[in-house]
C-alpha atoms as a PDB file:
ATOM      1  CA  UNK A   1       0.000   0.000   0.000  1.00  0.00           C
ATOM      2  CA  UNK A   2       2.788   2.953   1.251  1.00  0.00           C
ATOM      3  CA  UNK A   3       4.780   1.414  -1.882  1.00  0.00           C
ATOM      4  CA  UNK A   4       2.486   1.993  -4.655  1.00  0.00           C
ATOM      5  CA  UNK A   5      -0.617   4.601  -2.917  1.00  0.00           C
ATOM      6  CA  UNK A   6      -1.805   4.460  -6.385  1.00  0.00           C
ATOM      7  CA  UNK A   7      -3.410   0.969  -6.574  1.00  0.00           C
ATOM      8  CA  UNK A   8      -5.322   2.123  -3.352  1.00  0.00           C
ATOM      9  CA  UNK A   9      -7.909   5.206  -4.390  1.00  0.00           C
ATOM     10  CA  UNK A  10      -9.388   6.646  -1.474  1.00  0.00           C
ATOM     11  CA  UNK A  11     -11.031   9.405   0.368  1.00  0.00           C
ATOM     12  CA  UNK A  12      -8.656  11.239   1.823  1.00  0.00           C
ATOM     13  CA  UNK A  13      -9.924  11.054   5.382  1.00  0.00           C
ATOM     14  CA  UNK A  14     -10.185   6.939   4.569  1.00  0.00           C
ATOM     15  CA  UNK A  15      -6.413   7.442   5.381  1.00  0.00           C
ATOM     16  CA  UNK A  16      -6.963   7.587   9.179  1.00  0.00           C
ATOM     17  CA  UNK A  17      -9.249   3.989   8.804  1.00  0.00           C
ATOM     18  CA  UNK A  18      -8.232   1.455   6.170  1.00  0.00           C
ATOM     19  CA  UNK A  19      -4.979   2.542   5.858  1.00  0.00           C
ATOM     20  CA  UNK A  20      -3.741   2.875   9.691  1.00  0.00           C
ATOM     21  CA  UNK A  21      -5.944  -0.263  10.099  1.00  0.00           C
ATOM     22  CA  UNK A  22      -3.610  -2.146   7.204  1.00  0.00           C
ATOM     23  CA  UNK A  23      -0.667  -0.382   8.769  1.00  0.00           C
ATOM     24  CA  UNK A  24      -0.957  -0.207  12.540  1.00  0.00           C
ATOM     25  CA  UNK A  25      -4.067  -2.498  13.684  1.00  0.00           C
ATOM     26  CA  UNK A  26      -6.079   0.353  14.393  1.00  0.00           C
ATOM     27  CA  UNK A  27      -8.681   2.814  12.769  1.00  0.00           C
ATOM     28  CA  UNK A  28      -9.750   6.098  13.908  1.00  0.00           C
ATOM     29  CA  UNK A  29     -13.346   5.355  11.945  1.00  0.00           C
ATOM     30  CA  UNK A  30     -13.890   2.383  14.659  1.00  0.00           C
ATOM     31  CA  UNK A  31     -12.023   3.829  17.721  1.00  0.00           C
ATOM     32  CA  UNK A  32     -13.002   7.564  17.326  1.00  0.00           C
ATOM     33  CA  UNK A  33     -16.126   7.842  15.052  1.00  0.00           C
ATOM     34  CA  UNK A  34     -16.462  11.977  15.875  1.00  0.00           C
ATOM     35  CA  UNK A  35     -12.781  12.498  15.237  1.00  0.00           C
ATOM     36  CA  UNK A  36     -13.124  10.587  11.874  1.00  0.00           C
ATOM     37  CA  UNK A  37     -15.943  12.567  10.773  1.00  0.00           C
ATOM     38  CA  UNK A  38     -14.127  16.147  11.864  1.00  0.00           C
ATOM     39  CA  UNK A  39     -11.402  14.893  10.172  1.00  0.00           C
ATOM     40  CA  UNK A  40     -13.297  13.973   6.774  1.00  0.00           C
ATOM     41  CA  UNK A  41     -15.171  17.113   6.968  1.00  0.00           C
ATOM     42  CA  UNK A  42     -11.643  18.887   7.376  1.00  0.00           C
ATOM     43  CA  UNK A  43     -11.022  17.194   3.825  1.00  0.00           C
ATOM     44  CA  UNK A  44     -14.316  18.106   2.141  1.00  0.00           C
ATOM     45  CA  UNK A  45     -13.571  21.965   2.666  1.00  0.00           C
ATOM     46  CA  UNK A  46      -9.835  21.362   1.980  1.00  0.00           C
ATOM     47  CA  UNK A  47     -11.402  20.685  -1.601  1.00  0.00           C
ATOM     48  CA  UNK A  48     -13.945  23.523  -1.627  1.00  0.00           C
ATOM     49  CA  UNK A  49     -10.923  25.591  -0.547  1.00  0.00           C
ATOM     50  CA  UNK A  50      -8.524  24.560  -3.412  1.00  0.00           C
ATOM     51  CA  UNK A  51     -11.531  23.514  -6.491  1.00  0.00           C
ATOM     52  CA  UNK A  52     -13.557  26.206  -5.858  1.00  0.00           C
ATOM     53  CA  UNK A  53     -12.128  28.974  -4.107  1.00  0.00           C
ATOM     54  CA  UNK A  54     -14.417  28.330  -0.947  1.00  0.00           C
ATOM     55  CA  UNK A  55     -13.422  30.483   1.975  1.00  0.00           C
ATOM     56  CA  UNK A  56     -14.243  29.322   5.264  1.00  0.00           C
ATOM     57  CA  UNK A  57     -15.352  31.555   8.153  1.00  0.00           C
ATOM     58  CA  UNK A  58     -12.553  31.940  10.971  1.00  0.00           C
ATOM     59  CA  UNK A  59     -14.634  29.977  13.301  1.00  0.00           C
ATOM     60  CA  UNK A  60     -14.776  27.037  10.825  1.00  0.00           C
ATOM     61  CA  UNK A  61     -10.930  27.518   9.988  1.00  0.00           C
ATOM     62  CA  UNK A  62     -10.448  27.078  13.675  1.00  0.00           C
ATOM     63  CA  UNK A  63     -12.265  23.974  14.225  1.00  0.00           C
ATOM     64  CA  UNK A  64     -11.086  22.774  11.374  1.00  0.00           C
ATOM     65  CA  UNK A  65      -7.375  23.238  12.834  1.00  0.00           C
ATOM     66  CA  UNK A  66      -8.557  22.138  16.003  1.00  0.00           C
ATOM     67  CA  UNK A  67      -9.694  18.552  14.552  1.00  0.00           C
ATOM     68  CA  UNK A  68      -6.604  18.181  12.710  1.00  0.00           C
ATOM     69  CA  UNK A  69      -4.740  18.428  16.096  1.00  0.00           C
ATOM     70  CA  UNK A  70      -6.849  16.114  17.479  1.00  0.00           C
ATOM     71  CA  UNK A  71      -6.751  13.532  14.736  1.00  0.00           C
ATOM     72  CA  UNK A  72      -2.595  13.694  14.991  1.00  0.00           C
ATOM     73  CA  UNK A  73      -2.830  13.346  18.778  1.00  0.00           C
ATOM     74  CA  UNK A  74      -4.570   9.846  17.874  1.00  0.00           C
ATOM     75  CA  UNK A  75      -2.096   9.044  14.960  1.00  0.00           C
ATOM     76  CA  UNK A  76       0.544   9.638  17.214  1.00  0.00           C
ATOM     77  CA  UNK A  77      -0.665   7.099  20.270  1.00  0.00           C
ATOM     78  CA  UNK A  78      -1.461   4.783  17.434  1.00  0.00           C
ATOM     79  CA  UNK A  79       2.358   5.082  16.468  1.00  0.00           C
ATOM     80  CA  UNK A  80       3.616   4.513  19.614  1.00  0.00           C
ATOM     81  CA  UNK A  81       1.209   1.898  20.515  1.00  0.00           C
ATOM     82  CA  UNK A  82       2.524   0.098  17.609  1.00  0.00           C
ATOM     83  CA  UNK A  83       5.775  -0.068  18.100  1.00  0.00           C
ATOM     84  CA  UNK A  84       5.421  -1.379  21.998  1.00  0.00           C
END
């Protein structure tokens, strides 16, 4: 999968569940279902952002930043979790 990303097409936010379940035994879909869902919203208005020219409010911006720090916070236990 990390070798050729290609061969797997996939929602970005699908990152943080099929691929950290293939890679570290654990999905933030199944273990964190809110997180997930901040995190593929983050995505969605990534894309309006960059396609369209979508500008978020500053509130949104902020919770969007917000759930990206949270969603690494996870990605890092899972990291360390792994490698115990």
């Amino acid at each position: 999968m990390l070798d050729t990303p290609r061969d797997w097409p996939q929602p970005a936010a699908a990152l943080f569940d099929k691929a950290t379940d293939a890679v570290l035994g654990r999905s933030l879909r199944n273990e964190q279902r809110t997180i997930y869902n901040d995190v593929d919203r983050l995505f969605q208005v990534r894309n309006r952002i960059a396609h369209r020219g979508e500008i978020p409010s500053a509130k949104e911006a902020r919770d969007l930043v917000e759930n990206a720090r949270v969603a690494f916070v996870w990605l890092g236990v899972a990291l360390s979790d792994s490698k115990t």
